[in-house]
Protein backbone atom coordinates (compact mmCIF):
# COMPACT_ATOMS: atom_id res chain seq x y z
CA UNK A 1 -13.80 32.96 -2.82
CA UNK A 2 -14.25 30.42 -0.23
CA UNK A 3 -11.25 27.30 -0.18
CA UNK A 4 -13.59 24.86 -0.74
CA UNK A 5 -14.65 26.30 -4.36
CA UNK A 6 -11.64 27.53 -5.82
CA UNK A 7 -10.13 27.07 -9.13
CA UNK A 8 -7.58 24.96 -10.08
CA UNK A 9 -5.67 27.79 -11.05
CA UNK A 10 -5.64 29.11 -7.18
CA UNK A 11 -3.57 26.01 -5.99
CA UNK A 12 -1.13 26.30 -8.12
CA UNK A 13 2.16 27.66 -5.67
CA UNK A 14 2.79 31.09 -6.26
CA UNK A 15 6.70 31.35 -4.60
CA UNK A 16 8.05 32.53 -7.67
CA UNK A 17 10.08 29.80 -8.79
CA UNK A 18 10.34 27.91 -11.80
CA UNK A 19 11.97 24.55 -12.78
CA UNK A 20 15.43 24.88 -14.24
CA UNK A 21 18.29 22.79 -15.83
CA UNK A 22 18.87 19.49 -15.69
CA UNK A 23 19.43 16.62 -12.62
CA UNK A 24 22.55 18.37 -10.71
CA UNK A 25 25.04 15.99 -9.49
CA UNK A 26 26.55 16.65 -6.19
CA UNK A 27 29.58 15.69 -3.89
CA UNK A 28 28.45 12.39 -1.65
CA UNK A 29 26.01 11.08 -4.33
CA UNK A 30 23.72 13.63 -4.12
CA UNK A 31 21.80 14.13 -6.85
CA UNK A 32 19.16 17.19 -6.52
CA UNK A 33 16.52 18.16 -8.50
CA UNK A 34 16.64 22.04 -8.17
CA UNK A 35 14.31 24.92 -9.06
CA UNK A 36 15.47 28.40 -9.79
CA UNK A 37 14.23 31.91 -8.48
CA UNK A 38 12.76 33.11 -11.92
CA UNK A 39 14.75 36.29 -13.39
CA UNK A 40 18.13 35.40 -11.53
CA UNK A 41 21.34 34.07 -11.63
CA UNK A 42 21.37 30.54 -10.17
CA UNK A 43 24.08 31.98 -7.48
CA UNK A 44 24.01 29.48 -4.47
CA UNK A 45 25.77 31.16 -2.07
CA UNK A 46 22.20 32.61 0.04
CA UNK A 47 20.99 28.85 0.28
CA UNK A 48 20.93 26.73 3.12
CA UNK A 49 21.34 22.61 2.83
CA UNK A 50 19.66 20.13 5.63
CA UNK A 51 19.84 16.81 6.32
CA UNK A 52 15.93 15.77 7.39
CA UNK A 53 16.62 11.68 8.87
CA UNK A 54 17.19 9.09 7.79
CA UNK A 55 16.65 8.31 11.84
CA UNK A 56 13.73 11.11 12.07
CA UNK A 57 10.32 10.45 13.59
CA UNK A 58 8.73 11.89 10.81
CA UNK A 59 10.67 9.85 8.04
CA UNK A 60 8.45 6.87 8.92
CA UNK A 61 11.47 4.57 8.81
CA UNK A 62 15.13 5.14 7.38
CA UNK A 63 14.60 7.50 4.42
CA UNK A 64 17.27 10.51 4.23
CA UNK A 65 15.84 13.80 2.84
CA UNK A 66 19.01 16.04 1.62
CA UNK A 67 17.00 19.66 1.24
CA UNK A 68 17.95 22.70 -0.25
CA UNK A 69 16.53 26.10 0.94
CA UNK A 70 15.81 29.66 0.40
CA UNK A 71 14.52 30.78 3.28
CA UNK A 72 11.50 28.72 3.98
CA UNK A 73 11.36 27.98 0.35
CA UNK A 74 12.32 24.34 -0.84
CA UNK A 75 14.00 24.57 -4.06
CA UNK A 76 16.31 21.57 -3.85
CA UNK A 77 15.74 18.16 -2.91
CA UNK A 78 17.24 14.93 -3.09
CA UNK A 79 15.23 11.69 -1.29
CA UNK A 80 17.00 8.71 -0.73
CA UNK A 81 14.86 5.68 0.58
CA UNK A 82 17.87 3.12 0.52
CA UNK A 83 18.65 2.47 3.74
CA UNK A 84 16.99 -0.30 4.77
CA UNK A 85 18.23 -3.44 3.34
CA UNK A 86 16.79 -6.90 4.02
CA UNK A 87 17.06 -8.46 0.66
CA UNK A 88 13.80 -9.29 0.02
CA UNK A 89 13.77 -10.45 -3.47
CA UNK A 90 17.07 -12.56 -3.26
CA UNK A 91 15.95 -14.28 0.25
CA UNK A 92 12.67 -15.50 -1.82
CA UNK A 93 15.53 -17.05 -5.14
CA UNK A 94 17.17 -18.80 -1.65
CA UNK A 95 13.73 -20.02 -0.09
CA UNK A 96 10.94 -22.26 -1.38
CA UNK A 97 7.78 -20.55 -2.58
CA UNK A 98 6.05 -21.21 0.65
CA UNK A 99 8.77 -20.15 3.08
CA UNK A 100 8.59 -16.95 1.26
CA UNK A 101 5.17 -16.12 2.27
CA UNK A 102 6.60 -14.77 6.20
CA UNK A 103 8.53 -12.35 4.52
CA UNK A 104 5.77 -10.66 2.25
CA UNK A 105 4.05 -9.60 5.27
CA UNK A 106 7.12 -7.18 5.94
CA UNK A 107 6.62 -5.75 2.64
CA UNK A 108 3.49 -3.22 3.55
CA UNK A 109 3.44 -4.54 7.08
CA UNK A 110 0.02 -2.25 7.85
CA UNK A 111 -1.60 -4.31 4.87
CA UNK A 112 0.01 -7.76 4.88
CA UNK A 113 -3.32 -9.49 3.40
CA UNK A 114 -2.98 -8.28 -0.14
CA UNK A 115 0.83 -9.31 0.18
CA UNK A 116 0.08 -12.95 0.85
CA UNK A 117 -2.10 -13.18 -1.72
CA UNK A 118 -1.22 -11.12 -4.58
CA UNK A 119 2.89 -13.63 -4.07
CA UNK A 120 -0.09 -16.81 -4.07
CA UNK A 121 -1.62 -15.60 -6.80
CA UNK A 122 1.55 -15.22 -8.86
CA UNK A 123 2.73 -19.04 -8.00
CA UNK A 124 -0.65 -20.41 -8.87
CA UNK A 125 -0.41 -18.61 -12.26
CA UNK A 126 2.93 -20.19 -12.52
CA UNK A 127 0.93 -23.32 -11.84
CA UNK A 128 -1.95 -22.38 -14.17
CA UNK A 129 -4.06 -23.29 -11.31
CA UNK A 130 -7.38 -21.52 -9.77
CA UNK A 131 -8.35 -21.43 -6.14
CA UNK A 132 -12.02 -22.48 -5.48
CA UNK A 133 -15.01 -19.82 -5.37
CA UNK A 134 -14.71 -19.92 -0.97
CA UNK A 135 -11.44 -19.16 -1.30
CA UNK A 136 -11.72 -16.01 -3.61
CA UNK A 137 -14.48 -14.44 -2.09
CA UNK A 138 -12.32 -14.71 1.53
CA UNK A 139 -9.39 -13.48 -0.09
CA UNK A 140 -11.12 -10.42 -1.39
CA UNK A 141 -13.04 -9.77 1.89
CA UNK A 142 -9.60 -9.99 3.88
CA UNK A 143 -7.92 -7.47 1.13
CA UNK A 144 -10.43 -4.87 2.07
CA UNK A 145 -9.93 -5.26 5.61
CA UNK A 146 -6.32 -4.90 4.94
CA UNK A 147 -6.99 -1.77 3.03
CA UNK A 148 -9.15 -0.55 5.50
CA UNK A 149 -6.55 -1.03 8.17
CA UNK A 150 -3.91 0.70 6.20
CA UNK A 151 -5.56 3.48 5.28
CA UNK A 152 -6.58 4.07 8.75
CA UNK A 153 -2.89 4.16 10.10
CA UNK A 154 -1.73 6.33 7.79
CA UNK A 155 -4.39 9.02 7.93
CA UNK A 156 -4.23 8.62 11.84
CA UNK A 157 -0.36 9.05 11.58
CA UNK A 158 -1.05 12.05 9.12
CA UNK A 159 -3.25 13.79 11.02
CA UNK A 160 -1.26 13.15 14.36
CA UNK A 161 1.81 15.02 12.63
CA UNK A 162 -0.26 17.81 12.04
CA UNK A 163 -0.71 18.40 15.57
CA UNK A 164 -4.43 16.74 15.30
CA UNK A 165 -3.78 13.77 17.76
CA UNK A 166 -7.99 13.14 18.74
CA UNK A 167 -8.24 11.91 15.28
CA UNK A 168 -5.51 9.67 15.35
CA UNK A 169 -6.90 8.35 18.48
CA UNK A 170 -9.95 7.54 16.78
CA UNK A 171 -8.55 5.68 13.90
CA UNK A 172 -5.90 3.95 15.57
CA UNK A 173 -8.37 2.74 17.88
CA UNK A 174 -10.81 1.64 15.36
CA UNK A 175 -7.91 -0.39 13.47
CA UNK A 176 -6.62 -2.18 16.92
CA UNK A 177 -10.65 -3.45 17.08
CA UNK A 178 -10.02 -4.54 13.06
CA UNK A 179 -6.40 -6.52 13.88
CA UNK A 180 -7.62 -7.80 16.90
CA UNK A 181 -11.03 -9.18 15.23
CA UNK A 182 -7.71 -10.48 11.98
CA UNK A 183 -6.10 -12.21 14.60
CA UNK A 184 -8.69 -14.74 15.59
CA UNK A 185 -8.71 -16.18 12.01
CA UNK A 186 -5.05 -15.55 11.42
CA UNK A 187 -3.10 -16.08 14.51
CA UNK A 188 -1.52 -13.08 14.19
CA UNK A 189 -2.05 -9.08 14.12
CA UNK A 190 0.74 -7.74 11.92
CA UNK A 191 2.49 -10.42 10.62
CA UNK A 192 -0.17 -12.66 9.21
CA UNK A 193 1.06 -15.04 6.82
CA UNK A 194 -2.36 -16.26 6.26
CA UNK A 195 -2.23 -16.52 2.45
CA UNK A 196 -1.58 -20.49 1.35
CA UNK A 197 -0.72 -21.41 -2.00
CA UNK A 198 -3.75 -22.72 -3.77
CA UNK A 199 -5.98 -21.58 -0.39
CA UNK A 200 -5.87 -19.77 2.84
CA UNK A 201 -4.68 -21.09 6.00
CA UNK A 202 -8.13 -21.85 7.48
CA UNK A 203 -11.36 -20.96 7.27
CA UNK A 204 -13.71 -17.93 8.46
CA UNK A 205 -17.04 -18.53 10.59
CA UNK A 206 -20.59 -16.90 10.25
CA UNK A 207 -19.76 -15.50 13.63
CA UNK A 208 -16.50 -13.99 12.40
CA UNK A 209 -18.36 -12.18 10.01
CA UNK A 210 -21.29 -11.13 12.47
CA UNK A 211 -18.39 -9.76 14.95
CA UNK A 212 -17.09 -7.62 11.75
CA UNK A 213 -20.30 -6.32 10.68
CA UNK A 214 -20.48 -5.16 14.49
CA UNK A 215 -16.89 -3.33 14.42
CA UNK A 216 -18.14 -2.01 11.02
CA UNK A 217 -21.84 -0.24 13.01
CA UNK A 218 -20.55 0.21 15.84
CA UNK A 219 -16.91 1.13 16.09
CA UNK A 220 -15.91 2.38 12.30
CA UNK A 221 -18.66 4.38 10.58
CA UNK A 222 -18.49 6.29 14.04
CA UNK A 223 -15.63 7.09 14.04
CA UNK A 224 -15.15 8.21 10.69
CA UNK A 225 -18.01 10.14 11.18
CA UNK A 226 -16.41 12.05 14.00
CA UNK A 227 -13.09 12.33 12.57
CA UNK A 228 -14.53 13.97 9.10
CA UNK A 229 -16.41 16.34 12.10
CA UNK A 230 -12.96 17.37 13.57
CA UNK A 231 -11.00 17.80 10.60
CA UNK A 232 -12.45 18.37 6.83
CA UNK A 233 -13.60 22.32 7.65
CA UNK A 234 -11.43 22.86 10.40
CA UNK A 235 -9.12 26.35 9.26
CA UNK A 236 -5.43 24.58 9.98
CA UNK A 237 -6.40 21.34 8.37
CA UNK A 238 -7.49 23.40 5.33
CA UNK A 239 -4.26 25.46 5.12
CA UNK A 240 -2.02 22.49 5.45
CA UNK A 241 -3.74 20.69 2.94
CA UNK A 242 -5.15 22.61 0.29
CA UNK A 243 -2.96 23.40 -2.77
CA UNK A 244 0.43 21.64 -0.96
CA UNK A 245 1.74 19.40 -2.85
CA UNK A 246 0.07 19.46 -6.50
CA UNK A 247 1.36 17.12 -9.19
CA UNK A 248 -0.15 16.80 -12.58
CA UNK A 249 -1.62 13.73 -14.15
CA UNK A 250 1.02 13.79 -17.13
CA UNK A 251 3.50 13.73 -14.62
CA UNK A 252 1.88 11.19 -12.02
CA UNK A 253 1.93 8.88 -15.48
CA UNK A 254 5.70 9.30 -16.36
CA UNK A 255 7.05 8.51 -13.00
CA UNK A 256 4.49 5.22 -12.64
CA UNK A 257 2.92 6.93 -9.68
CA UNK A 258 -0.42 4.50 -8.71
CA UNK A 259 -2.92 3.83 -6.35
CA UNK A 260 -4.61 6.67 -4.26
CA UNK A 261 -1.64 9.35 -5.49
CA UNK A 262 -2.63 9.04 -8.73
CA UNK A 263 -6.43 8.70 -8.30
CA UNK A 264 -6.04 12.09 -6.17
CA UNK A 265 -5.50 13.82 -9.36
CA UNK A 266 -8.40 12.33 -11.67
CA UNK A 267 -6.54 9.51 -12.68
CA UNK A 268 -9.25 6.55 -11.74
CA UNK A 269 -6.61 3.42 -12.14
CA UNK A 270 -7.30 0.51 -9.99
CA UNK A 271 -6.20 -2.64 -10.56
CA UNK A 272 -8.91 -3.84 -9.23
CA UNK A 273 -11.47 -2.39 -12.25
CA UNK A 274 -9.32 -2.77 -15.13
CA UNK A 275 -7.88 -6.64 -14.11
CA UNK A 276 -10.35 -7.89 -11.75
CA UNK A 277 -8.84 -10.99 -9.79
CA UNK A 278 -10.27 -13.13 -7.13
CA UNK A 279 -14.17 -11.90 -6.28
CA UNK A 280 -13.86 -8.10 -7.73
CA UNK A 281 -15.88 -8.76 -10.82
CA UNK A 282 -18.60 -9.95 -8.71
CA UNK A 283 -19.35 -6.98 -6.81
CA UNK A 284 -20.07 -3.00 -7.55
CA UNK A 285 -18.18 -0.56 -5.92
CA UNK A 286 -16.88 3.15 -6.98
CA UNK A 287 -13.06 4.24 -7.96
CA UNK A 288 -12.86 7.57 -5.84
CA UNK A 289 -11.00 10.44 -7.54
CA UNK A 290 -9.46 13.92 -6.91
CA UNK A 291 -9.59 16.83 -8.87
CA UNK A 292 -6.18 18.72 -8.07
CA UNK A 293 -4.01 16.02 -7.32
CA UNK A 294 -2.77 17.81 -3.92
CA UNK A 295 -2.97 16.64 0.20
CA UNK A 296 -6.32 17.62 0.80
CA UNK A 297 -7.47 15.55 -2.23
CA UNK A 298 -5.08 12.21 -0.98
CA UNK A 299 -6.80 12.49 1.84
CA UNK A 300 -10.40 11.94 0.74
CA UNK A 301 -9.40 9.52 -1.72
CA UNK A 302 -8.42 6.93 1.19
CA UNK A 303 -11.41 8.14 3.76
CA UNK A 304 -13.97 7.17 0.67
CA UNK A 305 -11.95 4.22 -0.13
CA UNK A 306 -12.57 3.02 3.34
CA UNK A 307 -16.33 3.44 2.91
CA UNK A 308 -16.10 1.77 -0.39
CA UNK A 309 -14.09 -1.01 1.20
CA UNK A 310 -16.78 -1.26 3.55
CA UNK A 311 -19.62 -1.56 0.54
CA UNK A 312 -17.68 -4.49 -1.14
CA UNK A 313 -17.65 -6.42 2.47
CA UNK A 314 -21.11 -6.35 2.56
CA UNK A 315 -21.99 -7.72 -0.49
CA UNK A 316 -19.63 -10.41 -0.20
CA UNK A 317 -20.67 -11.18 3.71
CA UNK A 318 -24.07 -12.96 1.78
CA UNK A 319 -21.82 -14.96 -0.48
CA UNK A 320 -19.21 -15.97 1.68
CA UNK A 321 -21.97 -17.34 4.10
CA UNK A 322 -23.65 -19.38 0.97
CA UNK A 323 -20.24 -21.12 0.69
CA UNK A 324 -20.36 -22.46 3.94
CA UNK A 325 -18.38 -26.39 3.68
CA UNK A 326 -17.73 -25.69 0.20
CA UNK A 327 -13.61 -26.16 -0.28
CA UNK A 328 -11.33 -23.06 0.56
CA UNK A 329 -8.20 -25.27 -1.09
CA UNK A 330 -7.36 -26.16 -4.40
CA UNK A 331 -7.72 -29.66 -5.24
CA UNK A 332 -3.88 -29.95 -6.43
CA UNK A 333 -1.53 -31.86 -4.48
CA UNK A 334 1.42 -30.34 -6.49
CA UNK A 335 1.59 -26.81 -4.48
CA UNK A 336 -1.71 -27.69 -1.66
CA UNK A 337 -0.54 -29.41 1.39
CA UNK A 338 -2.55 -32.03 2.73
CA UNK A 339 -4.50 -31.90 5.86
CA UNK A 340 -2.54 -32.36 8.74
CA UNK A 341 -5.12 -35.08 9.88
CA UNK A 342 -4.44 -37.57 6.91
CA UNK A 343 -0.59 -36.61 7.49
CA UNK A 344 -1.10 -38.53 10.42
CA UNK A 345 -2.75 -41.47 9.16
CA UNK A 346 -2.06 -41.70 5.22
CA UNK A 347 1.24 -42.25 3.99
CA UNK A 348 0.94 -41.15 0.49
CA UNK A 349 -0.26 -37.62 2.41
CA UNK A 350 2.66 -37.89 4.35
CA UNK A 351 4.98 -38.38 1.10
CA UNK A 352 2.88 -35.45 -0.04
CA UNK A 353 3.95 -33.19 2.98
CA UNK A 354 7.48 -33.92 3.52
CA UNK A 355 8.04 -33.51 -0.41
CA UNK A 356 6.60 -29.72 -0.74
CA UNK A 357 8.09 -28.59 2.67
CA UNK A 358 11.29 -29.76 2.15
CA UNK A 359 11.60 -28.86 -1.79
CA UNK A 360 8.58 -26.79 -2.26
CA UNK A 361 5.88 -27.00 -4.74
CA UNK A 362 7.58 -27.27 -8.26
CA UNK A 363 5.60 -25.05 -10.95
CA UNK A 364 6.71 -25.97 -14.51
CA UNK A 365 9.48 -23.97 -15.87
CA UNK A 366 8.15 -20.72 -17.25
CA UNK A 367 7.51 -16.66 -15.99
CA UNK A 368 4.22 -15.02 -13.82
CA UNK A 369 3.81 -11.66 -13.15
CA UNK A 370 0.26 -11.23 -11.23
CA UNK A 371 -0.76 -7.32 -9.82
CA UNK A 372 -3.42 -6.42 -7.01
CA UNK A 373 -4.48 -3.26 -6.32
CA UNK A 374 -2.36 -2.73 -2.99
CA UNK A 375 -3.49 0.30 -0.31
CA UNK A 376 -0.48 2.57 -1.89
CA UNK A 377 -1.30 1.48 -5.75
CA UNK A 378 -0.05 -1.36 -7.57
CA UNK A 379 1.48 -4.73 -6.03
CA UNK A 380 2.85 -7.06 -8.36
CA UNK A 381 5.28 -10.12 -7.91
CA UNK A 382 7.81 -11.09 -11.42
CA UNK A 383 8.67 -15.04 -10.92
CA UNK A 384 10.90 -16.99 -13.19
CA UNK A 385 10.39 -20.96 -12.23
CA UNK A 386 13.33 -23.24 -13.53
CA UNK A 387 11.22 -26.06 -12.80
CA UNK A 388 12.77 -26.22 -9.06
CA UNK A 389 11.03 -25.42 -5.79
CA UNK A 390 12.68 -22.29 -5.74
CA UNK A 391 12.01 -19.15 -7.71
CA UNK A 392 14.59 -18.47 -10.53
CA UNK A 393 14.23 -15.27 -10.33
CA UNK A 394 11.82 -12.81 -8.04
CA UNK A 395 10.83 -9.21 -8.78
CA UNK A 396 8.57 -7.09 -6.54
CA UNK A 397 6.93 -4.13 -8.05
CA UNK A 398 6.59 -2.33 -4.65
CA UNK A 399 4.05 0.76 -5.00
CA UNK A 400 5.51 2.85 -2.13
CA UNK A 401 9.31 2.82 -3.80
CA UNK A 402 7.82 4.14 -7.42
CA UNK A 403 5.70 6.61 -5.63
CA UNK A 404 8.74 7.93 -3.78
CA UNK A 405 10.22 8.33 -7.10
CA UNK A 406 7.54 11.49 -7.44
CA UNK A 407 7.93 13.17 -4.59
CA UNK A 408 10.81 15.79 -5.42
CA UNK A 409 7.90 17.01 -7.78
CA UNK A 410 5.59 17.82 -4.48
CA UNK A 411 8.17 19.57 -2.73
CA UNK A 412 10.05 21.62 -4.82
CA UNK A 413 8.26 25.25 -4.16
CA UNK A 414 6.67 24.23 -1.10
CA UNK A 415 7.50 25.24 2.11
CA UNK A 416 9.52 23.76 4.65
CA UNK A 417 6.58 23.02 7.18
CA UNK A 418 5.06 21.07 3.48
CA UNK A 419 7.39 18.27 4.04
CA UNK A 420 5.96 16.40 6.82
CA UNK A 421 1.91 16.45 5.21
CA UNK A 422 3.44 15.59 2.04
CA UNK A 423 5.54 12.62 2.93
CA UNK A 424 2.29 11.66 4.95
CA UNK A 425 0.00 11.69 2.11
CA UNK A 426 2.54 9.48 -0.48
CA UNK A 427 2.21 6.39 3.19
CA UNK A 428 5.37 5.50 2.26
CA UNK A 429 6.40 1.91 3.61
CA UNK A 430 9.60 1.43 4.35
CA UNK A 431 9.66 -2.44 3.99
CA UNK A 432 8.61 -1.69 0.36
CA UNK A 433 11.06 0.48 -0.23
CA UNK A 434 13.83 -1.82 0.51
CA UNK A 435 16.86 -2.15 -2.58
């Protein structure tokens, strides 16, 4: 039977292992999740324990893999992801809502778009305030570029570590055209902090959008095209990817796994379908799903989200452009700054200014949770207002550190060699990770 038609039942791993007892609790606050040969005593003594990071090129940032073997077999593992600390949530309760825009873009630094805006969002639903039409339809066109980037560096980075570095060429390439092209509206190529509340930091031109519809033809759909050529029938790619790393819907569900993880296994959750925000509801695009829920299906899910981030650009290239002079700022001097040329020559502007920089806009006293669909599943910001120009209380639901939570469940039974494609596939961030 060839790969590419088998039945589910032919992914399934085959080492001879089955899950056993409980959580085990370890010396050094290890806690692994272990699997036992099936038929035998659960005598230790033939196993070997590694340390894989957490300062390991292929850890993607300070995560600490403690893994249990049996011969090549994993069939203990413990992931810890808590070594980076920055603090995020508490330096936003110590900062007003605006300064805390700079340090969303170190959440998911590859897609710091949706960041800005999904924190925006939250404050202007604090607010009970709506950005203008302009404003939406940039926001959503600037989240797909976002997701387009990410997905790029993480199947580049993916591919790379499985020895296929042309590919990774290609992307990476493609997505230094896409940050570069970013840059002239933001200011910026990683760290963008273009997301305002009530707005955006400036405007887009018609000839910002002809230059991306160029990097789209001419650079992009190219490439992809070439990269699906090098890599979706090639023999190795096919054995590292097929049937490595299965996880079931049921238990995708339990652990709150979402984004392209979950959608890998049949599971078509987007936030963007079931609680359309900003432009989604006004343009048609498809969910793209899995059937197995393993590598080779994570894969395609982001390489046809690309092209379906692509289809949404277009159609909103014709509206952005019949927007032209409208507003791309909400008329609401209690979170909107003024424009920095009445600043200069309007004191009641000036009042304005000084007033939400140095206390920050002041949202009545109440709670906001707002979710986008973020390139690794669901983004959401909790905020508590007190009626001050600092958040009470902020809460990031960070998709890469739930999906992390998961990942014991894709490497128990695999192989040793299964650890680097796996951890690849999940695009695990560390600046989301950080607790």
């Amino acid at each position: 039977m060839s790969v590419l038609t088998k039945s589910p039942e032919a992914f399934q791993p085959s080492y001879g292992y089955t899950f056993g007892g409980e959580l085990v609790e370890l010396p050094g606050d290890i806690r692994m999740h272990r699997i036992y040969p099936e038929g035998e005593d659960t005598d230790l003594s033939s196993r070997t324990v590694i340390n894989i990071g957490p300062s390991h090129p292929a850890m993607h940032g300070t995560v600490r893999m403690v893994v249990e073997l049996d011969g090549e077999t994993i069939v203990g593992v413990d992931v810890i992801p808590g070594y980076l600390h920055r603090g995020f949530e508490k330096e936003c309760e110590a900062h007003t809502y605006h300064q805390a825009i700079p340090y969303t873009d170190r959440l998911n630094y590859c897609s710091p778009l949706i960041n800005n805006f999904a924190w925006c969002g939250t404050v202007e639903k604090l607010f009970g305030a709506e950005v203008p039409e302009r404003c939406q339809l940039i926001r959503t066109y600037m989240s797909e570029l976002s997701r387009i980037t990410d997905h790029l560096t993480a199947m580049g980075a993916g591919l790379m570590e499985l020895g296929a570095l042309t590919p990774f060429l290609y992307m990476v390439e493609v997505r230094d055209w896409m940050w570069e092209h970013i840059c002239h509206v933001t200011g910026a190529r990683l760290t963008q902090s273009y997301g305002r509340i009530g707005g955006l930091a400036r405007d887009v031109t018609d000839e910002w959008l002809d230059r991306n519809t160029e990097i789209f033809e001419k650079h992009l759909i190219p490439k992809l095209k070439q990269v699906h050529a090098l890599v979706d029938h090639n023999r190795i790619f096919i054995d590292r990817m097929r049937g490595v790393g299965i996880v079931s819907q049921e238990d995708l569900i339990s652990y709150g796994v979402t984004g392209p993880c979950l959608r890998a296994a049949g599971v078509g959750l987007d936030c963007r379908t079931y609680a359309p925000y900003d432009a989604y509801d006004r343009v048609s695009f498809d969910v793209p799903i899995g059937k197995y829920g393993d590598n080779y299906d994570r894969y395609f899910v982001r390489m046809r989200e690309i092209e379906e981030s692509m289809k949404i650009c277009r159609q909103l290239d014709p509206m952005i452009r019949a927007t032209n002079g409208a507003p791309i700022h909400a008329e609401d001097a209690r979170m909107v700054l003024p424009p920095k040329k009445e600043v200069y020559s309007n004191i009641e502007a000036l009042m304005n200014h000084f007033k939400l920089i140095m206390e920050g806009p002041r949202p009545p006293k109440g709670e906001a949770y707002h979710a986008v669909e973020g390139a690794n599943g669901e983004l959401g910001f909790y905020l508590v207002s007190d009626g001050t120009g600092m958040p009470y209380k902020a809460r990031c639901r960070p998709p890469s550190f739930v999906n992390m939570g998961a990942i014991h469940l894709m490497l128990l039974g695999s192989q040793v060699a299964d650890i680097v494609p796996i951890f690849g596939q999940i695009n695990m961030i560390g600046g989301e990770c950080d607790r």
